[in-house]
Protein backbone atom coordinates (compact mmCIF):
# COMPACT_ATOMS: atom_id res chain seq x y z
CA UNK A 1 49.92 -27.93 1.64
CA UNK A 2 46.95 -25.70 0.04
CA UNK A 3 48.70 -22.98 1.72
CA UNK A 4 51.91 -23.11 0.56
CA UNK A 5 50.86 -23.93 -2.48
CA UNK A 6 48.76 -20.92 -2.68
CA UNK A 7 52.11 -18.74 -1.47
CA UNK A 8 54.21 -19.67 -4.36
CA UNK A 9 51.29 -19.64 -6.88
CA UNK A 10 50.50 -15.80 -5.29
CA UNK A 11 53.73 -15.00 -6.69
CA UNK A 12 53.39 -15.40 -10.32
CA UNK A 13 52.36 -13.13 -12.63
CA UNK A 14 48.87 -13.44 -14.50
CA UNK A 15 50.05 -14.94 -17.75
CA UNK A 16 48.60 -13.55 -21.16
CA UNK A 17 45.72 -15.62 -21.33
CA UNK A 18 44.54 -14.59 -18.02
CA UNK A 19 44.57 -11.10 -18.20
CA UNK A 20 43.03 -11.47 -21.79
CA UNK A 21 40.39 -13.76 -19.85
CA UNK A 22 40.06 -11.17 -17.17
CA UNK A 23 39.85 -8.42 -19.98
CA UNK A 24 36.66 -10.18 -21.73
CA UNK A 25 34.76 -10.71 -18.04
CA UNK A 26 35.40 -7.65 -16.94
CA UNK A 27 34.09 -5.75 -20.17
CA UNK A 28 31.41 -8.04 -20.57
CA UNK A 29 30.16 -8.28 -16.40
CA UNK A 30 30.84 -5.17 -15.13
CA UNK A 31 32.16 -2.18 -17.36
CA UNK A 32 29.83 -2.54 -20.32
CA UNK A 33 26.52 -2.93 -18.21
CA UNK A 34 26.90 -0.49 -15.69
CA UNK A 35 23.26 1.39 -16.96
CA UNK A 36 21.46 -2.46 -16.77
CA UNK A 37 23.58 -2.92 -13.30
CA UNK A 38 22.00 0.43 -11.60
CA UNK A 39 18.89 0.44 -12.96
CA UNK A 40 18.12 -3.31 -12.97
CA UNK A 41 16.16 -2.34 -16.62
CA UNK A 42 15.29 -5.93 -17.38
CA UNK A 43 12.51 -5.90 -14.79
CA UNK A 44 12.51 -9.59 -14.06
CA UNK A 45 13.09 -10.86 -10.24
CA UNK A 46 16.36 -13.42 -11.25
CA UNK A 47 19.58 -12.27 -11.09
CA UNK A 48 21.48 -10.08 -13.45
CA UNK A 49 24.11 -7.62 -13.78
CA UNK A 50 23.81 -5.75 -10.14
CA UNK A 51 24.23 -8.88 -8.70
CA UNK A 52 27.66 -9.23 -9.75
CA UNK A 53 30.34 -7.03 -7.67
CA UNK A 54 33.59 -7.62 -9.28
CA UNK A 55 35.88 -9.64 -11.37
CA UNK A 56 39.36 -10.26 -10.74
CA UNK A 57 42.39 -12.43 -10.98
CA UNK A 58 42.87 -15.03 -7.77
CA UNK A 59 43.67 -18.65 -6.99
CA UNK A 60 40.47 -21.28 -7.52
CA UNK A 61 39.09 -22.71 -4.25
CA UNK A 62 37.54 -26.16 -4.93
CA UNK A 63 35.80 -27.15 -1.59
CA UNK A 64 36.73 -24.42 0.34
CA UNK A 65 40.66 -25.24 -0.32
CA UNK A 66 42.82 -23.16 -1.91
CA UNK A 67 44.53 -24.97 -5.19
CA UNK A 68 47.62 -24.05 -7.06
CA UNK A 69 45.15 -22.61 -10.08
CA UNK A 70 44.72 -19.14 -11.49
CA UNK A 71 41.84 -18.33 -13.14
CA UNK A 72 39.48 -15.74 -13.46
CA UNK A 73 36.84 -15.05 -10.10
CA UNK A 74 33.84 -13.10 -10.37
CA UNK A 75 32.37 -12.12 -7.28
CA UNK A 76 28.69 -11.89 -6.65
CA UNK A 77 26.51 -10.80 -3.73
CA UNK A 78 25.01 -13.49 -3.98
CA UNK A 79 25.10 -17.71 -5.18
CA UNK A 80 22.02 -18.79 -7.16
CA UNK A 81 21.03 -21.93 -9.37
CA UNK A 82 21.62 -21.60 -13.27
CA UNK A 83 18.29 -20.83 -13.58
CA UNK A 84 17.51 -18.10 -11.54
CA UNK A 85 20.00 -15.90 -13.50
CA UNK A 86 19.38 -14.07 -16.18
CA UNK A 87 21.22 -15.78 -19.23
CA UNK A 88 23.32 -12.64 -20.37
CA UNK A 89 24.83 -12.40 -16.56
CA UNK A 90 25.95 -15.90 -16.06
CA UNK A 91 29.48 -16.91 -15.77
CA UNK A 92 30.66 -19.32 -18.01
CA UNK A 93 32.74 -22.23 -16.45
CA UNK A 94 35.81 -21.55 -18.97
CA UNK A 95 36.80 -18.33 -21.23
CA UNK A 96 39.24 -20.08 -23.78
CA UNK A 97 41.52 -22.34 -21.23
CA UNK A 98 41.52 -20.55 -18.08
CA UNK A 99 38.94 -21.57 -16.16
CA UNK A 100 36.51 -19.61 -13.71
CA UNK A 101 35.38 -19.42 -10.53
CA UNK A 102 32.27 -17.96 -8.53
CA UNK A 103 32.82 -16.29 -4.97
CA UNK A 104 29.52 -14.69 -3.30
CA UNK A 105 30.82 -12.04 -1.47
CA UNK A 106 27.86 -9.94 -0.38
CA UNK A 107 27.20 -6.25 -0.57
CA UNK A 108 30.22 -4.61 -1.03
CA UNK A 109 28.52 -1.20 0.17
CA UNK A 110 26.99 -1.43 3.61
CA UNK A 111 24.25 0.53 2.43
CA UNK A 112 23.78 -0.12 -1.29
CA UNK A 113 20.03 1.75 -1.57
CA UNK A 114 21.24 4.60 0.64
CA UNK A 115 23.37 6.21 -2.02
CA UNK A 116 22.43 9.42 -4.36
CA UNK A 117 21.24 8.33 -7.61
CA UNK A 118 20.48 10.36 -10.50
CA UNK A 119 18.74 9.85 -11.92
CA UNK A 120 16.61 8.83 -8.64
CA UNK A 121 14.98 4.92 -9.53
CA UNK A 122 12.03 3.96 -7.09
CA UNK A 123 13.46 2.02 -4.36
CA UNK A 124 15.95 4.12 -3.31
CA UNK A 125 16.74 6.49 -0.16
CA UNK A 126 14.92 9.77 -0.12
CA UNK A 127 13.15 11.62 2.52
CA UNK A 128 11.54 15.36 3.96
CA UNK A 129 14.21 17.12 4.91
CA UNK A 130 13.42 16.68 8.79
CA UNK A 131 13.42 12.77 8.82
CA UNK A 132 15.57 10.17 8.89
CA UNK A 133 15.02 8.13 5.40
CA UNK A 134 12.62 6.10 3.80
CA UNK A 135 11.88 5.04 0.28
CA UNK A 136 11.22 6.02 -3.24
CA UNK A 137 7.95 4.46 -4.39
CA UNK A 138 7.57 5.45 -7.75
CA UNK A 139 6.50 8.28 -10.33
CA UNK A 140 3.33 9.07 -10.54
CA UNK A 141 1.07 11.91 -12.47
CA UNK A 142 -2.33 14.07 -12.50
CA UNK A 143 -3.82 14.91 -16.01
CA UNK A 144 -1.64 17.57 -17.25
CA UNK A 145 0.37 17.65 -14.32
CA UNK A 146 4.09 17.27 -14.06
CA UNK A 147 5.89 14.29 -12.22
CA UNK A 148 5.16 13.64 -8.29
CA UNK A 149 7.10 11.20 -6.48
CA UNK A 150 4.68 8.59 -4.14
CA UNK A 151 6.23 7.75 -0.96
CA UNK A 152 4.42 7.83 2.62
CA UNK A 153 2.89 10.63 4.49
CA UNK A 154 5.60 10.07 7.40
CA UNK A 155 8.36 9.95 4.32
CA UNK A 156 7.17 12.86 2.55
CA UNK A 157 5.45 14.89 4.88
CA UNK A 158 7.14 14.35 8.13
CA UNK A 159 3.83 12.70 10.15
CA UNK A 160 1.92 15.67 8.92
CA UNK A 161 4.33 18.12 10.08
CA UNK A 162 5.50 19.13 6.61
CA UNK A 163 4.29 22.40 4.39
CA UNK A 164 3.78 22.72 1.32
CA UNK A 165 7.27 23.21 -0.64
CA UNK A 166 9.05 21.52 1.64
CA UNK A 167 12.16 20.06 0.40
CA UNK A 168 12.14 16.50 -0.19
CA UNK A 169 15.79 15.09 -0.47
CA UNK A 170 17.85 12.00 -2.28
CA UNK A 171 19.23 10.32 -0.58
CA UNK A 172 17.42 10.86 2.78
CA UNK A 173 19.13 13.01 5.37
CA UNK A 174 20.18 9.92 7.83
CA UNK A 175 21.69 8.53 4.52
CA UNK A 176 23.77 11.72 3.80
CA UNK A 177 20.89 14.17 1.88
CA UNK A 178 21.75 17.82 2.09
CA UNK A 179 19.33 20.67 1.36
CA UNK A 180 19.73 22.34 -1.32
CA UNK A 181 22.17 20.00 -3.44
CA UNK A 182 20.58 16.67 -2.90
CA UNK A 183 17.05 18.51 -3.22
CA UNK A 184 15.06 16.55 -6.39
CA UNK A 185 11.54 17.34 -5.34
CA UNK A 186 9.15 19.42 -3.06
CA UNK A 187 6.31 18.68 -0.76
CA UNK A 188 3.02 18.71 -2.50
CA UNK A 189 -0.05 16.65 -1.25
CA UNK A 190 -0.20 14.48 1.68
CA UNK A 191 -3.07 12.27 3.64
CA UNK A 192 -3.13 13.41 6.87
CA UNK A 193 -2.84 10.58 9.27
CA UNK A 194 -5.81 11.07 11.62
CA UNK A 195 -4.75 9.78 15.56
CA UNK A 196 -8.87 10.01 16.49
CA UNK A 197 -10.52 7.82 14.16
CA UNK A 198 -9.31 5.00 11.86
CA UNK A 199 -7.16 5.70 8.56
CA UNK A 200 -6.65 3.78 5.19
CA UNK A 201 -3.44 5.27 3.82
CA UNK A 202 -0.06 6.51 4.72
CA UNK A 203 0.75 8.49 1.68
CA UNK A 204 2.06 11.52 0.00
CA UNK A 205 3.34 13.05 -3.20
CA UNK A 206 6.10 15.75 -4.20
CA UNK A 207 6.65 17.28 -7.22
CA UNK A 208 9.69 15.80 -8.73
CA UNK A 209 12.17 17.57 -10.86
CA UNK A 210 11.70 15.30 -14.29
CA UNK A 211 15.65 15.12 -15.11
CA UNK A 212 16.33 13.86 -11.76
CA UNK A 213 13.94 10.72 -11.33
CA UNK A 214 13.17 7.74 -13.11
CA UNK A 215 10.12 5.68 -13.98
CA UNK A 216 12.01 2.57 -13.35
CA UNK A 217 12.66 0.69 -10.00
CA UNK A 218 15.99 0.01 -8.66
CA UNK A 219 15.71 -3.71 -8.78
CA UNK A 220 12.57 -4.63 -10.45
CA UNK A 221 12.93 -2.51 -13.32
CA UNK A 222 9.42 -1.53 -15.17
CA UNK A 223 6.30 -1.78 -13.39
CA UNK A 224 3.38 -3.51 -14.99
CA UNK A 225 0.10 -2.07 -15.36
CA UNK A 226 -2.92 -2.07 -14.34
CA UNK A 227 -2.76 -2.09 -10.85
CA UNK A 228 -4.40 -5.36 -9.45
CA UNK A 229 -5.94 -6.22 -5.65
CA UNK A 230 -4.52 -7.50 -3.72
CA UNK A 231 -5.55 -11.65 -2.97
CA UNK A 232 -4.75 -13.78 0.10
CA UNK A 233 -1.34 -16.20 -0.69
CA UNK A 234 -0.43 -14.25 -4.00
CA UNK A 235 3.16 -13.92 -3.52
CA UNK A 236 4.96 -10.33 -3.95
CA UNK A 237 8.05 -8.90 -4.12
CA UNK A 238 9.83 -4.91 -3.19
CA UNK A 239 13.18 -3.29 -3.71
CA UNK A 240 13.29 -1.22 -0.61
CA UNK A 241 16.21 1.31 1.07
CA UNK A 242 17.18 -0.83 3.66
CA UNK A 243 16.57 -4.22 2.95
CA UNK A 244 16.37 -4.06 -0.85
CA UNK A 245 14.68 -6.85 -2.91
CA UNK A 246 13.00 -9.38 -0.82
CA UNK A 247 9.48 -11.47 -1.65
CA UNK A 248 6.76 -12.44 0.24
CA UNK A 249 3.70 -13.60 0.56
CA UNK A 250 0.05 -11.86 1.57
CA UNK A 251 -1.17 -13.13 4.26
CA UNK A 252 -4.33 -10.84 5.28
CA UNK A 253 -6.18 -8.71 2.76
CA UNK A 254 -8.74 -6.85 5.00
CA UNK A 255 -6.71 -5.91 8.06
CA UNK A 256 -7.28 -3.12 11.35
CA UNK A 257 -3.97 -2.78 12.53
CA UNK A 258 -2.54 -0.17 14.94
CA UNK A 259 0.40 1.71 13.91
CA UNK A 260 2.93 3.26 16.58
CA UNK A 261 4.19 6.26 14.74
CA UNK A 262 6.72 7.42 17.97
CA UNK A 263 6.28 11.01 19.82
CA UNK A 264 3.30 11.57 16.92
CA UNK A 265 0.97 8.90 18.69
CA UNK A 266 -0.64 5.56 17.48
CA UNK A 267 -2.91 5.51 14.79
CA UNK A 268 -5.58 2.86 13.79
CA UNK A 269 -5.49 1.85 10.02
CA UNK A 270 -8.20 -0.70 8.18
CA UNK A 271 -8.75 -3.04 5.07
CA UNK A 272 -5.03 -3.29 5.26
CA UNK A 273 -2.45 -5.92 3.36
CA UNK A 274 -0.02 -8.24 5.51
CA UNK A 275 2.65 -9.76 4.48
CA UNK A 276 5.47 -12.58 5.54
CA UNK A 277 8.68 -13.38 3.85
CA UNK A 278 9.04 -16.05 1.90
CA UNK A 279 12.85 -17.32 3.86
CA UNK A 280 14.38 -16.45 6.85
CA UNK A 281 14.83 -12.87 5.85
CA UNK A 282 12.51 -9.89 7.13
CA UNK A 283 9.87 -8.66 3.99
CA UNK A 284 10.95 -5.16 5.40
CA UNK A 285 12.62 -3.19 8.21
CA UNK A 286 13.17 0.44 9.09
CA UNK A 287 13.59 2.43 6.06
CA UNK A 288 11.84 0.68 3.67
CA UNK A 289 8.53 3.05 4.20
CA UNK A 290 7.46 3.76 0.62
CA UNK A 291 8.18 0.60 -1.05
CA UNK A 292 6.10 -0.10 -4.27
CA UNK A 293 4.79 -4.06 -3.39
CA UNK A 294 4.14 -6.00 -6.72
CA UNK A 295 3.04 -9.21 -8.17
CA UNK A 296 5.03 -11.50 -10.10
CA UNK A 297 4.07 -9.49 -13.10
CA UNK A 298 5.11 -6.63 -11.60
CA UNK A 299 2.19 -4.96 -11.51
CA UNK A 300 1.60 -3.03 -8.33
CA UNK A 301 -0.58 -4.33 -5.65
CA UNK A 302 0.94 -2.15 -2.34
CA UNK A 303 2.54 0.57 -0.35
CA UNK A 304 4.63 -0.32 2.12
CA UNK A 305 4.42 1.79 5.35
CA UNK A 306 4.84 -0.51 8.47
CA UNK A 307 5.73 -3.71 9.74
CA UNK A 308 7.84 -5.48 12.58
CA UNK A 309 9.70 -7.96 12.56
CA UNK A 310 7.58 -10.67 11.53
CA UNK A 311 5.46 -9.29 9.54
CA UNK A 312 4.81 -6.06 7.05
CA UNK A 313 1.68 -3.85 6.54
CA UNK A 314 0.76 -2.19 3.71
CA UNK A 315 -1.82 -0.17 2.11
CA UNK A 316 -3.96 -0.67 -1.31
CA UNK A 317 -2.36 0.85 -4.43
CA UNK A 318 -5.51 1.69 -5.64
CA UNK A 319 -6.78 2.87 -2.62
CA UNK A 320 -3.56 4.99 -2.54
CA UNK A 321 -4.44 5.99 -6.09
CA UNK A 322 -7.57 7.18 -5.40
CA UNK A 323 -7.20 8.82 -2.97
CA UNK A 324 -4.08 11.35 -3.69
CA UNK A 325 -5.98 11.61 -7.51
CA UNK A 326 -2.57 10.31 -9.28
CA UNK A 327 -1.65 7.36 -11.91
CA UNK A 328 1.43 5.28 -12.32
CA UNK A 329 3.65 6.45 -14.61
CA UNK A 330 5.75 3.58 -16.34
């Protein structure tokens, strides 16, 4: 019967009200807040504008049955309880008289992270012109000095393979990153990753063109400073290329870990972070390399550089810091 009844219902036209309806959520959801949907700007970890992919005209499922109703569905990557969305993104149950309805619908794009963004938010596909991909970190800065983008040594720098100058692209060449157009910053200081004798970072920086990055995050919007250390069960969150915003929860603060880094070799790394998720889903995967890790204030406490698939390893910020001579810019 649900069927049939959503066969003859298919063929009627929206009436007035519903298109008007349609009109208001659409403005108000999707076309009006497409800066707050990219950049995520609000910097909190509930769910706001880039959660919601759509908005559109369709027949209300109650129960997982169709019904003979029209009304207005938005369509969301994902469900969530009232409160973990942000007040100015929630969908009211009615818009006048036609009521609404709520479909989660997941990630339209396959690979929503891996696109080219300008401009470029941490969090986001980019990569040495020689790799595959990995992530934007954030913006960071020497006294006096322009812009550098943080990311890892083997994001950046190619396992130590890269020079000087080299081009650093966005997105990353296994996402679609092209030398010279999708070229937003070069090579300019890396750690070397030493295969003898135990390491404490896995970073780099490159000199960012300023008109073509952003100090904000893809997802968590404005980082927080100071820094802060890291502390065993403090939970933490990234916005990452591949598996973009997940939280977790540190689970070692003063790790030796070795690190398979492919043909390059395996190197040793110490007083390293680990983390776990917090659900089902991995903290990180492949691609993710150059996450920024924060606290719930979203104040930096990480880089992300390895992991499998239980677990994620990452290095001090401050350590990271200190050692490449830089600040966070914000």
């Amino acid at each position: 019967m649900a069927t049939n009844n959503a066969k003859k219902n298919g063929s009627k036209r929206p009436t007035p009200a519903l298109r008007a309806a349609h009109r208001r959520l659409e403005s108000s959801l999707v076309l009006d807040v497409v800066e707050e949907a990219l950049s995520a700007a609000s910097g909190t970890r509930s769910y706001g504008f880039e959660n919601i992919k759509g908005v559109g005209i369709s027949e209300k499922l109650v129960n997982g049955w169709l019904t003979s109703d029209q009304c207005i569905t938005v369509y969301v990557a994902a469900k969530a309880p009232l409160g973990e969305i942000q007040e100015n993104a929630r969908v009211p149950e009615k818009i006048g008289n036609v009521a609404t309805d709520v479909v989660e619908i997941g990630e339209i794009d396959a690979f929503p992270f891996k696109g080219i963004y300008r401009p470029a938010p941490g969090g986001v596909s980019v990569g040495h012109f020689k790799i595959t991909a990995g992530t934007v970190g954030c913006l960071v800065k020497k006294n006096g000095d322009p812009v550098f983008i943080l990311s890892n040594n083997h994001v950046l720098a190619n396992v130590n393979q890269g020079q000087v100058g080299d081009a650093i692209l966005q997105a990353g060449p296994a996402d679609g990153g092209k030398d010279p157009a999708n070229r937003i910053a070069q090579l300019t200081t890396c750690i070397q990753i030493d295969f003898t004798k135990p390491n404490f970072v896995d970073c780099a920086i490159a000199e960012a063109q300023p008109k073509l990055v952003a100090a904000l995050n893809k997802v968590l919007g404005k980082l927080t400073l100071p820094v802060i250390p890291a502390e065993l069960n403090m939970l933490v969150s990234k916005c990452g290329r591949t598996t973009q915003l997940t939280r977790g929860r540190i689970t070692d603060v003063n790790a030796t870990m070795r690190v398979g880094y492919g043909t390059s070799g395996t190197a040793i790394f110490q007083k390293q972070i680990i983390i776990q998720s917090l659900d089902s889903n991995q903290f990180s995967q492949g691609g993710d390399s150059g996450s920024i890790i924060v606290n719930e204030s979203n104040q930096p406490v990480a880089l992300l550089f390895a992991g499998s698939p239980s677990h994620t390893i990452a290095n001090p910020i401050e350590t990271v810091l200190a050692k490449l001579g830089v600040n966070i810019v914000i």
